[in-house]
Every structure is written in C-alpha cells, then in structure tokens.
N, C-alpha and C. Protein backbone atom coordinates (compact mmCIF):
# COMPACT_ATOMS: atom_id res chain seq x y z
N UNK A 1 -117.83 -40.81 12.04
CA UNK A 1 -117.33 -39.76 11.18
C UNK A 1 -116.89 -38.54 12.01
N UNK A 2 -118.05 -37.99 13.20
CA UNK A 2 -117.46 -37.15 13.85
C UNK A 2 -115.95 -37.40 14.30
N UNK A 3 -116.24 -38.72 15.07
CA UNK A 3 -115.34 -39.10 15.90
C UNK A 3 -113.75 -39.13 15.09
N UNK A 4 -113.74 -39.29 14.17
CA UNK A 4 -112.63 -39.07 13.16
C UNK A 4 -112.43 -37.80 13.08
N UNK A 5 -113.11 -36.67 12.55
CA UNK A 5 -112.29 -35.55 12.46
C UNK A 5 -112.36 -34.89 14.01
N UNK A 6 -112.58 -34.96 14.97
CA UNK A 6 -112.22 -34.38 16.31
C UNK A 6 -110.74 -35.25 16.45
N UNK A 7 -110.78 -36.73 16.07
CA UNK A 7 -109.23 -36.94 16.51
C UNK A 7 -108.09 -36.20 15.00
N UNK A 8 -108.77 -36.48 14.03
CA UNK A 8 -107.98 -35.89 13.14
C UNK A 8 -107.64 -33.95 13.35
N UNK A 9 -108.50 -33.58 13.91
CA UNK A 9 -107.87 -31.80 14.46
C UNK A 9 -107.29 -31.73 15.44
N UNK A 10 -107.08 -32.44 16.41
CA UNK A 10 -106.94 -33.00 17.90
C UNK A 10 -105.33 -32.98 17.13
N UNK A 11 -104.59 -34.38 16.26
CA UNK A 11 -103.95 -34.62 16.29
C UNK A 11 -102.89 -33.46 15.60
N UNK A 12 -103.65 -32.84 14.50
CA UNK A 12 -103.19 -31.88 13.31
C UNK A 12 -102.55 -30.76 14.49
N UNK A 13 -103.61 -30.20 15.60
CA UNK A 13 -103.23 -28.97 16.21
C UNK A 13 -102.01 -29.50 16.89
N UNK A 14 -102.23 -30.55 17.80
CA UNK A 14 -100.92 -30.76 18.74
C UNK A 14 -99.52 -30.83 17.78
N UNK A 15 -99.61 -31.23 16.57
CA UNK A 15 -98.57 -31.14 15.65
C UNK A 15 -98.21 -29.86 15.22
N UNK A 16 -99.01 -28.92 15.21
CA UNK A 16 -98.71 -27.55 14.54
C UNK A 16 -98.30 -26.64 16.21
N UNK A 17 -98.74 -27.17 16.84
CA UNK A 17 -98.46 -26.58 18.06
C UNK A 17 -97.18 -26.81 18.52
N UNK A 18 -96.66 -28.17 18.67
CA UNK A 18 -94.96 -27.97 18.97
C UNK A 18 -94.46 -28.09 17.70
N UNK A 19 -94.34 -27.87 16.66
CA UNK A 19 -93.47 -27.66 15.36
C UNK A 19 -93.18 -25.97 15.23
N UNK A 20 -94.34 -25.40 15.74
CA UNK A 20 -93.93 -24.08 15.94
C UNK A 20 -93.10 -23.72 16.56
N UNK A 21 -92.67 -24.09 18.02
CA UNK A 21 -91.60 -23.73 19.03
C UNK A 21 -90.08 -23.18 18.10
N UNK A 22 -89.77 -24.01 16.92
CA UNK A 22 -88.86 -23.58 16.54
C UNK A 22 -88.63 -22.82 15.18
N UNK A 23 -90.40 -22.57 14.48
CA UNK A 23 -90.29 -21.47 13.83
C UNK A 23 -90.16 -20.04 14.06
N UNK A 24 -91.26 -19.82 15.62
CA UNK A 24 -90.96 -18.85 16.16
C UNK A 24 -90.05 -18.34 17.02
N UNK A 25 -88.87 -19.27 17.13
CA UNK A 25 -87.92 -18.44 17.62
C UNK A 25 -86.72 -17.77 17.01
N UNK A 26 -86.17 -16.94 17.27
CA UNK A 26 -85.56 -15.78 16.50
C UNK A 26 -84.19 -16.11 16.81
N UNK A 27 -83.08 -15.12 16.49
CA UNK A 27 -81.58 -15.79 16.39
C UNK A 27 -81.29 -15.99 17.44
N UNK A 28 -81.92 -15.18 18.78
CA UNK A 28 -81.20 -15.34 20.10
C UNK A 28 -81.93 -16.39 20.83
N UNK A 29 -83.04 -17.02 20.35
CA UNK A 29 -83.66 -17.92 21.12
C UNK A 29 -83.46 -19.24 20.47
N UNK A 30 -82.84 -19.54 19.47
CA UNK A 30 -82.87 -20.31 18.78
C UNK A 30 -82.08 -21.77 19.31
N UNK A 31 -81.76 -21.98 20.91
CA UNK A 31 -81.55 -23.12 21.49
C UNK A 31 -82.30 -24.06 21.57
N UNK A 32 -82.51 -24.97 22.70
CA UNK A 32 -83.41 -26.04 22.62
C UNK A 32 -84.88 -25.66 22.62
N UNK A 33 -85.27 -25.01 23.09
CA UNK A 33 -87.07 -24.49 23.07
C UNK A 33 -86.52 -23.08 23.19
N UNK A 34 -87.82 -22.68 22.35
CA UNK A 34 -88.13 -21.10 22.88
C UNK A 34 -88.24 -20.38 24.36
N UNK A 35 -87.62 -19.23 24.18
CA UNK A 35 -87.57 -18.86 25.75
C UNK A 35 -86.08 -19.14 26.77
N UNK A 36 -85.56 -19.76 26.11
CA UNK A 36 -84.18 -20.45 26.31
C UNK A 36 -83.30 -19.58 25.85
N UNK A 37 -82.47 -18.77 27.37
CA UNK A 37 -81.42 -17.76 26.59
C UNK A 37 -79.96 -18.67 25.39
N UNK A 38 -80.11 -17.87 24.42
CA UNK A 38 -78.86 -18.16 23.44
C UNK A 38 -77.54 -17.35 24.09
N UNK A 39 -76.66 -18.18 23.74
CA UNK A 39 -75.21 -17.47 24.18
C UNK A 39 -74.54 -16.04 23.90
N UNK A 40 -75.39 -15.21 23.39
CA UNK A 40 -74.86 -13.94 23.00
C UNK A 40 -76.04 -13.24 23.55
N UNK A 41 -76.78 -13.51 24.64
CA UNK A 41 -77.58 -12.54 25.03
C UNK A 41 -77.14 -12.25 26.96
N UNK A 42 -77.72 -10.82 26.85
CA UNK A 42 -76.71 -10.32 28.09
C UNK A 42 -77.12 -10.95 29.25
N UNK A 43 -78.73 -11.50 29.61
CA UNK A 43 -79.33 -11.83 30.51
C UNK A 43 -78.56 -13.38 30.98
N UNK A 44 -77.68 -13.74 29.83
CA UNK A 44 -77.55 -15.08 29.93
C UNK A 44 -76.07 -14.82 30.44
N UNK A 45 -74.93 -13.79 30.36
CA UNK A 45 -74.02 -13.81 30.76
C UNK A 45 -74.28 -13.17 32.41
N UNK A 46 -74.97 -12.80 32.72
CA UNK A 46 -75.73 -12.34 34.14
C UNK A 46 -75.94 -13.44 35.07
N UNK A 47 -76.85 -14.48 34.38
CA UNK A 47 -77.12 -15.96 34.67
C UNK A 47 -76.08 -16.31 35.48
N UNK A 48 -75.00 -16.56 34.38
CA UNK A 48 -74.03 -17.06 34.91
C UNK A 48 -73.03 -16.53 36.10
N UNK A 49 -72.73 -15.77 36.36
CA UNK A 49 -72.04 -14.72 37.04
C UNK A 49 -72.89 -15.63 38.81
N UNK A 50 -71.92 -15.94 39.22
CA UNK A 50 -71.99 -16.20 40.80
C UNK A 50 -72.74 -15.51 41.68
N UNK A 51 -73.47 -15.64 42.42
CA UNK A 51 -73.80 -14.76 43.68
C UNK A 51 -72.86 -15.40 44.88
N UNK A 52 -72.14 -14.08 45.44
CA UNK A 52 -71.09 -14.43 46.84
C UNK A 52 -71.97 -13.90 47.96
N UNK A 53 -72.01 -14.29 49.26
CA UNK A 53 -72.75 -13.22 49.92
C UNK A 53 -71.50 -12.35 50.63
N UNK A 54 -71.85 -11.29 51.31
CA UNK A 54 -71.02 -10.92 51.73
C UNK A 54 -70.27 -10.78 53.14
N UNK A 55 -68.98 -10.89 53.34
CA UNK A 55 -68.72 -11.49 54.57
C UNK A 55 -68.93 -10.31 55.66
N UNK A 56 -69.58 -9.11 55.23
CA UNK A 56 -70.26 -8.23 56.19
C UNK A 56 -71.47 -8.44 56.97
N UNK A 57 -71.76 -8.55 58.37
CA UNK A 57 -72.47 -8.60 58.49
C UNK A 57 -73.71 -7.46 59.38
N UNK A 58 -74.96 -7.31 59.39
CA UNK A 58 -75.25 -6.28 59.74
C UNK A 58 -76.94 -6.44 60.45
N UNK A 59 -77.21 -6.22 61.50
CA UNK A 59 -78.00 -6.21 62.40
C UNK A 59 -78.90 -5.16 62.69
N UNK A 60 -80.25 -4.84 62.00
CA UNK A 60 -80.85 -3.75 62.84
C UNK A 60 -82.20 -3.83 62.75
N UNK A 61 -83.07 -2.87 63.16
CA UNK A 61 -84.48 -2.94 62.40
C UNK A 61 -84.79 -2.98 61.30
N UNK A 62 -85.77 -3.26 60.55
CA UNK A 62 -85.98 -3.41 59.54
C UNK A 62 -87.29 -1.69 59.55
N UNK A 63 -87.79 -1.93 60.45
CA UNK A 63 -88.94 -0.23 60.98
C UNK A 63 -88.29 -0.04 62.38
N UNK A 64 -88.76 1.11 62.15
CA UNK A 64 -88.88 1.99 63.40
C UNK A 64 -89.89 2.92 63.02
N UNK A 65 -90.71 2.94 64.61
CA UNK A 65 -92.01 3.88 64.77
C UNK A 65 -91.14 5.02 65.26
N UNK A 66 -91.62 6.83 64.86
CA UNK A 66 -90.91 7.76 65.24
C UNK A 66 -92.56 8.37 65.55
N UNK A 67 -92.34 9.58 66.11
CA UNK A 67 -93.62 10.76 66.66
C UNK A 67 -92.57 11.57 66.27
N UNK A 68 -93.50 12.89 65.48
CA UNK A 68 -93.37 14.09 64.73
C UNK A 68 -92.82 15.32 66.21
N UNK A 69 -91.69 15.68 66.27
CA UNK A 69 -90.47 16.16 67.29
C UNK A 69 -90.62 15.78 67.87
N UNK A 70 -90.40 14.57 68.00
CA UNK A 70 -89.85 13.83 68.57
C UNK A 70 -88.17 12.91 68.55
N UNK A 71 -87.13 13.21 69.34
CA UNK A 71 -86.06 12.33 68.68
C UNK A 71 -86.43 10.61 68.81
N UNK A 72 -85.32 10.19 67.70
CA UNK A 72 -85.70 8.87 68.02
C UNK A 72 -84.60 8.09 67.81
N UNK A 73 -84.29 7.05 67.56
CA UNK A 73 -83.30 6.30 67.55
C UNK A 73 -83.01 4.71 67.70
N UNK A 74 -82.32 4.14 67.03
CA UNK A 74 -81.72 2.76 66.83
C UNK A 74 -80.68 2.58 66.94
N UNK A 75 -80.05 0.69 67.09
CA UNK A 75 -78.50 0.66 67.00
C UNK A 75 -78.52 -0.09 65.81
N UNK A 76 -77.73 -0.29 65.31
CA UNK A 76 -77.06 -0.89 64.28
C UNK A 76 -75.55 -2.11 65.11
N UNK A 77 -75.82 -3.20 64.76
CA UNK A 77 -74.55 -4.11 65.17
C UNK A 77 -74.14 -4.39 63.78
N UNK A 78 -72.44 -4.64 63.96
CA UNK A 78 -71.99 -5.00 62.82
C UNK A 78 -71.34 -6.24 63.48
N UNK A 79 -70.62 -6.71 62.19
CA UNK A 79 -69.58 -7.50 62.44
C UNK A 79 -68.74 -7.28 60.98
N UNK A 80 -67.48 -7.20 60.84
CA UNK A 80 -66.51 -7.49 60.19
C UNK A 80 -65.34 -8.30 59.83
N UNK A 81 -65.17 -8.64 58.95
CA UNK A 81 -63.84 -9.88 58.98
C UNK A 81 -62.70 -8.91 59.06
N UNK A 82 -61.49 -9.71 59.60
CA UNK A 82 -60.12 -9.73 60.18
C UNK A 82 -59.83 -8.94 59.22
N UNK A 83 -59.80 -9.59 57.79
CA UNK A 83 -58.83 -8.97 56.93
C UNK A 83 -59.39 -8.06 56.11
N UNK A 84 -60.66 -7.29 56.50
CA UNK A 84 -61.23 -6.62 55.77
C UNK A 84 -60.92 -5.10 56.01
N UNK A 85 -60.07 -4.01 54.81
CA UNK A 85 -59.66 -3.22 55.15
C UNK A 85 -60.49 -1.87 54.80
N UNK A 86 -59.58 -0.78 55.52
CA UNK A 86 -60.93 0.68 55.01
C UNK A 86 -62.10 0.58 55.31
N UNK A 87 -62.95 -0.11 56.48
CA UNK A 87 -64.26 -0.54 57.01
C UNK A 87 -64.62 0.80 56.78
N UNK A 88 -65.54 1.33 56.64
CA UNK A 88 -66.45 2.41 56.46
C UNK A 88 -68.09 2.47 56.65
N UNK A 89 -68.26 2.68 57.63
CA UNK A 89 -70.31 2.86 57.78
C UNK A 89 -70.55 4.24 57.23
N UNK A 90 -71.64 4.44 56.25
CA UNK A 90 -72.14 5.94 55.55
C UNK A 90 -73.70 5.55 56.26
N UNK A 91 -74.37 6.31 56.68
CA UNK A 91 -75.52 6.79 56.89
C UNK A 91 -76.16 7.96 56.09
N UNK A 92 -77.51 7.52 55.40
CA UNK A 92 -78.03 8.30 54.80
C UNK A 92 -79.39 8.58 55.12
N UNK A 93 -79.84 9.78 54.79
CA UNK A 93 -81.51 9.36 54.54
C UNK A 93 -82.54 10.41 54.17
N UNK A 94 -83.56 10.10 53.89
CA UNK A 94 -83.92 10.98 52.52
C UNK A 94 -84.87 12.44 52.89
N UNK A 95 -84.97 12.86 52.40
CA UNK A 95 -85.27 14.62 52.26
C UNK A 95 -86.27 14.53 53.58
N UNK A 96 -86.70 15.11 54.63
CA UNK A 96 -87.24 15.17 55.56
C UNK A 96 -86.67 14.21 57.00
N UNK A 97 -85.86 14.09 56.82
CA UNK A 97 -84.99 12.76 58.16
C UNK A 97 -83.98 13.57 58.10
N UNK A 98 -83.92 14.09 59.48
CA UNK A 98 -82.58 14.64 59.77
C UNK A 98 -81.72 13.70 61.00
N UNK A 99 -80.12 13.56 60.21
CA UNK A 99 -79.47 12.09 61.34
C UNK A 99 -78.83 13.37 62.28
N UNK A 100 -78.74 12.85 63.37
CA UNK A 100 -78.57 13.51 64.70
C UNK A 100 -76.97 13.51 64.84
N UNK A 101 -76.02 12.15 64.27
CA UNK A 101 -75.07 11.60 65.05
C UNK A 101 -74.34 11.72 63.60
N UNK A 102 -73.02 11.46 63.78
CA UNK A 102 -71.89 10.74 62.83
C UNK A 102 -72.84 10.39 61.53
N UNK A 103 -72.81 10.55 60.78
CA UNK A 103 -73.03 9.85 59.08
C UNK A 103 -71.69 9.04 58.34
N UNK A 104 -70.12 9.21 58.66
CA UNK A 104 -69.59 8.37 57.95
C UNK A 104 -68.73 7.84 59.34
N UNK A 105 -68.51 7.05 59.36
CA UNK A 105 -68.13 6.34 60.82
C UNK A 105 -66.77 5.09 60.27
N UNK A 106 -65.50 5.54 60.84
CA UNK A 106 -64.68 4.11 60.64
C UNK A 106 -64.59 3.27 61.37
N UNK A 107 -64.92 1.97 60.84
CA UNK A 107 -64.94 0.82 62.04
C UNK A 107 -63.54 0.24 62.04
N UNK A 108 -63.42 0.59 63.19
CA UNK A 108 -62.06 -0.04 63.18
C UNK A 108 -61.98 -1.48 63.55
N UNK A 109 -63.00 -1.39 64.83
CA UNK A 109 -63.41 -3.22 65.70
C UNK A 109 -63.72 -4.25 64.50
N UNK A 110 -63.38 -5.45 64.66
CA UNK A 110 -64.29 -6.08 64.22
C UNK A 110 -66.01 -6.09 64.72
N UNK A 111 -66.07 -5.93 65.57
CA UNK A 111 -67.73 -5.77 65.79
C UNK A 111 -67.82 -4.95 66.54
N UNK A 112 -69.24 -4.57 66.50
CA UNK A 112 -69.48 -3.29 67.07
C UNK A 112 -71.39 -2.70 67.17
N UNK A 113 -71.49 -1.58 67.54
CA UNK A 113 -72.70 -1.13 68.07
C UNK A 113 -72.43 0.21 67.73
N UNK A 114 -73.51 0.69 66.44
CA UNK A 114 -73.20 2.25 66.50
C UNK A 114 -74.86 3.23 66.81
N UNK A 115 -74.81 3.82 67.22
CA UNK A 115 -76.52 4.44 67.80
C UNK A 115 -76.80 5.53 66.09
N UNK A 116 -77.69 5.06 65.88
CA UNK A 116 -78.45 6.46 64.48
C UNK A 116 -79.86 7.15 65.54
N UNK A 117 -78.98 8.02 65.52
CA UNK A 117 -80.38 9.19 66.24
C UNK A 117 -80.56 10.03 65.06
N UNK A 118 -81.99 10.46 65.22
CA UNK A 118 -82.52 10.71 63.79
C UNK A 118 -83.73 11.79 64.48
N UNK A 119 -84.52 12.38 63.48
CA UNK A 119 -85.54 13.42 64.25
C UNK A 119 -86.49 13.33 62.51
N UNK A 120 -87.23 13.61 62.37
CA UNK A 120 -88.23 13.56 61.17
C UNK A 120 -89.02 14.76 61.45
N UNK A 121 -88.71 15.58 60.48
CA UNK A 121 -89.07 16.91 59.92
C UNK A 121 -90.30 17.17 59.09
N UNK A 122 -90.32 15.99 58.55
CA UNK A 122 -92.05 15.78 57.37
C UNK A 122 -92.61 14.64 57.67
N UNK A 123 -94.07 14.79 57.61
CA UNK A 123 -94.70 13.39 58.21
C UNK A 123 -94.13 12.55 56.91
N UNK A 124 -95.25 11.30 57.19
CA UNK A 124 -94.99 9.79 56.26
C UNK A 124 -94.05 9.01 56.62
N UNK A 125 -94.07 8.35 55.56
CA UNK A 125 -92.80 6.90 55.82
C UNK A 125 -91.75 7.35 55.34
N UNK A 126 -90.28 7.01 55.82
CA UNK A 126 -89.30 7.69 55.22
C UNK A 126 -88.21 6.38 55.46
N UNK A 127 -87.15 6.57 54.69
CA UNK A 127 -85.77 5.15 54.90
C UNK A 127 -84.67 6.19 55.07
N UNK A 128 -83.94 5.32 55.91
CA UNK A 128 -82.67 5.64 55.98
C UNK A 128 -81.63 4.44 55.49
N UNK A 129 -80.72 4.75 54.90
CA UNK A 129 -80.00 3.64 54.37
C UNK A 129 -78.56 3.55 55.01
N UNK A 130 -77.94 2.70 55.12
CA UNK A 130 -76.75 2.31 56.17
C UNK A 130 -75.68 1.37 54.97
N UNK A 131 -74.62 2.39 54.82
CA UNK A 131 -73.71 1.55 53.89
C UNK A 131 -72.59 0.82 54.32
N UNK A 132 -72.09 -0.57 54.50
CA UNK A 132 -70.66 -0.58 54.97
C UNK A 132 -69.77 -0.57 53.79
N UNK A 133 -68.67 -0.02 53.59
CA UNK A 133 -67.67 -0.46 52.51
C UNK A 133 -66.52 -1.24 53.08
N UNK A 134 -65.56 -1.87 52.33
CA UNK A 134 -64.47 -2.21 52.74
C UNK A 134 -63.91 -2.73 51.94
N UNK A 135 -62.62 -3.30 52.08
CA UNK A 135 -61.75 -3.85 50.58
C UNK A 135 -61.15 -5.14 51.55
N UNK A 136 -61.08 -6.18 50.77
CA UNK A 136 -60.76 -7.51 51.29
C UNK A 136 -59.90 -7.87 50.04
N UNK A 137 -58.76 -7.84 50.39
CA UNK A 137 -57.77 -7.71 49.69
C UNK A 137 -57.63 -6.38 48.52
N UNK A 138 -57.80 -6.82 47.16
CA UNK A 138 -58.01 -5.72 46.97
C UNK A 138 -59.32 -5.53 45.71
N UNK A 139 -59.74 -6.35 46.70
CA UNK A 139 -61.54 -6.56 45.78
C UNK A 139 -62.57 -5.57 47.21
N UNK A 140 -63.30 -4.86 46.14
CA UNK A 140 -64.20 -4.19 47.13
C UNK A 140 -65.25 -5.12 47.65
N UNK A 141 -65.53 -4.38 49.09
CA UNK A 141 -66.98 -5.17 49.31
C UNK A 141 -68.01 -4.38 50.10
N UNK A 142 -68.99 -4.53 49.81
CA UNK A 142 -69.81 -3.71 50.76
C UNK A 142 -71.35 -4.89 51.01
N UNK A 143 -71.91 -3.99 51.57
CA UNK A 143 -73.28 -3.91 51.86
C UNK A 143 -74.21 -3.15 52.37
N UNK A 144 -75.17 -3.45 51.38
CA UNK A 144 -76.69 -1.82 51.79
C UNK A 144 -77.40 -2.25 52.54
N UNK A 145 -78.40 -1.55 53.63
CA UNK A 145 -79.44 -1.64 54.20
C UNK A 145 -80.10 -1.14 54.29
N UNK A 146 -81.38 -1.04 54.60
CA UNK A 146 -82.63 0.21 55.02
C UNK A 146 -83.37 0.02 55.56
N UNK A 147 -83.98 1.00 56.84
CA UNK A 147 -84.82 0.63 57.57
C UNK A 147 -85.99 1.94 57.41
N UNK A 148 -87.06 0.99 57.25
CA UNK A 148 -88.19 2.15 57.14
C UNK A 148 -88.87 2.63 58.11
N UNK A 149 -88.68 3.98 58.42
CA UNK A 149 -89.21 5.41 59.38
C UNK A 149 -90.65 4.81 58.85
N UNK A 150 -91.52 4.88 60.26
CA UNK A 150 -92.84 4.71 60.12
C UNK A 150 -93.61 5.56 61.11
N UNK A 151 -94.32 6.65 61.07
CA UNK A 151 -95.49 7.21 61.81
C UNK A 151 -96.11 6.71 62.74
N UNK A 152 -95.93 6.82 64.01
CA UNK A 152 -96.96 6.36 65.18
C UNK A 152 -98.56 6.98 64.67
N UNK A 153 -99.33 5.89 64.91
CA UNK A 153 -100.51 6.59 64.63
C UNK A 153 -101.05 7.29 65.94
C-alpha cells in the first residue's frame, strides 16, 4: 500500500513538474522550454549579431608596478592593417595618473612601438586606457585596452 502511493506521488509530481514548463511561461518565453529567448526579445537579436575580432592588434602589459615620484613607464606595440585608414592611438588615464608623453598619437606605420611615461600623483591602483581608432573602408574600427598601475609595496 505504501509502496503504491510513493510511486503514485513519484509519478503525479514528475507529471505536474514538466507540464508546468509551458504554463509558466509568458509571451516572450513561450518557445520550446522556458528560458528560451522568443523572437521579439532584444537579448535574442544581440545573440545573433556576429562577433568579428578586430584586425588591430595591440601588445602591452597588462600591470605595471610604479613608486610614488617616481617616473615610470611602458611600450605599447601595435600592428595595423594596410588598408586601415585615420589610425589613431588616444591615451588616457584616470584622476591621479599624470601621462608624461603624447596622448593622441597618429600611426602612420603599420607597426610600431610607442613609450607611455606616466608619474602617479595619488597612491592605489590606477588604469590607464589605450584607444586605437581607424576606419577600414568606411566601417569604423577600433580597440580598447588597459593596463593596471599597481603600488610597489
């Protein structure tokens, strides 16, 4: 008798358990299972959308250790394609990092080596970010980087 109603709730729940999947889903989920983007939702036109990488390429630290006045400094290597026009490097970086050198730089080379001398004005960790732009045909392209300022102990 036990043994009957443990399989008889056993069987009842697993039935109420996937019959639900498609009561509870709402107009935008309402594909094959729940959780499943529907075609009018934005995450799903995102989905789709390609990732290209970009034909910029860019070389540097990822940290650098600095001492408080102390200057300091990195290179940055690039590389650029042939037909990539308006090359542009921006150097930035945030409230206490002062850059020593050039901040917007045109690359004209395809490749190259540019020095970021930098000095840090407030302790802690700080980033500097390194932008290239350029237009390849007449689609933009870029790429961001950042390398995080770190405190000698």
């Amino acid at each position: 008798m036990i043994l009957n109603l443990r399989k008889t709730i056993a069987t009842s729940a697993l039935v109420l358990l996937f019959s639900t999947n498609a009561t509870l889903a709402c107009d935008q989920h309402g594909a094959m299972g729940f959780g499943v983007f529907a075609k009018g939702m934005p995450m799903h036109s995102q989905a789709k959308d390609k990732w290209t990488p970009s034909p910029i390429k860019m070389f540097h630290p990822f940290t650098k250790n600095y001492q408080m006045e102390e200057e300091g400094s990195f290179n940055i290597r690039y590389s650029i394609p042939a037909d990539l026009n308006e090359a542009k490097m921006t150097i930035s970086s945030v409230e206490g990092v002062k850059l020593l050198g050039d901040t917007a730089i045109d690359l004209n080379n395809a490749t190259g080596t540019t020095p970021v001398p930098f000095s840090v004005e407030k302790e802690g960790s700080h980033i500097i970010t390194v932008r290239i732009d350029g237009k390849e045909g007449d689609k933009p392209v870029k790429l961001v980087r950042t390398i995080r300022l770190r405190q000698k102990a």
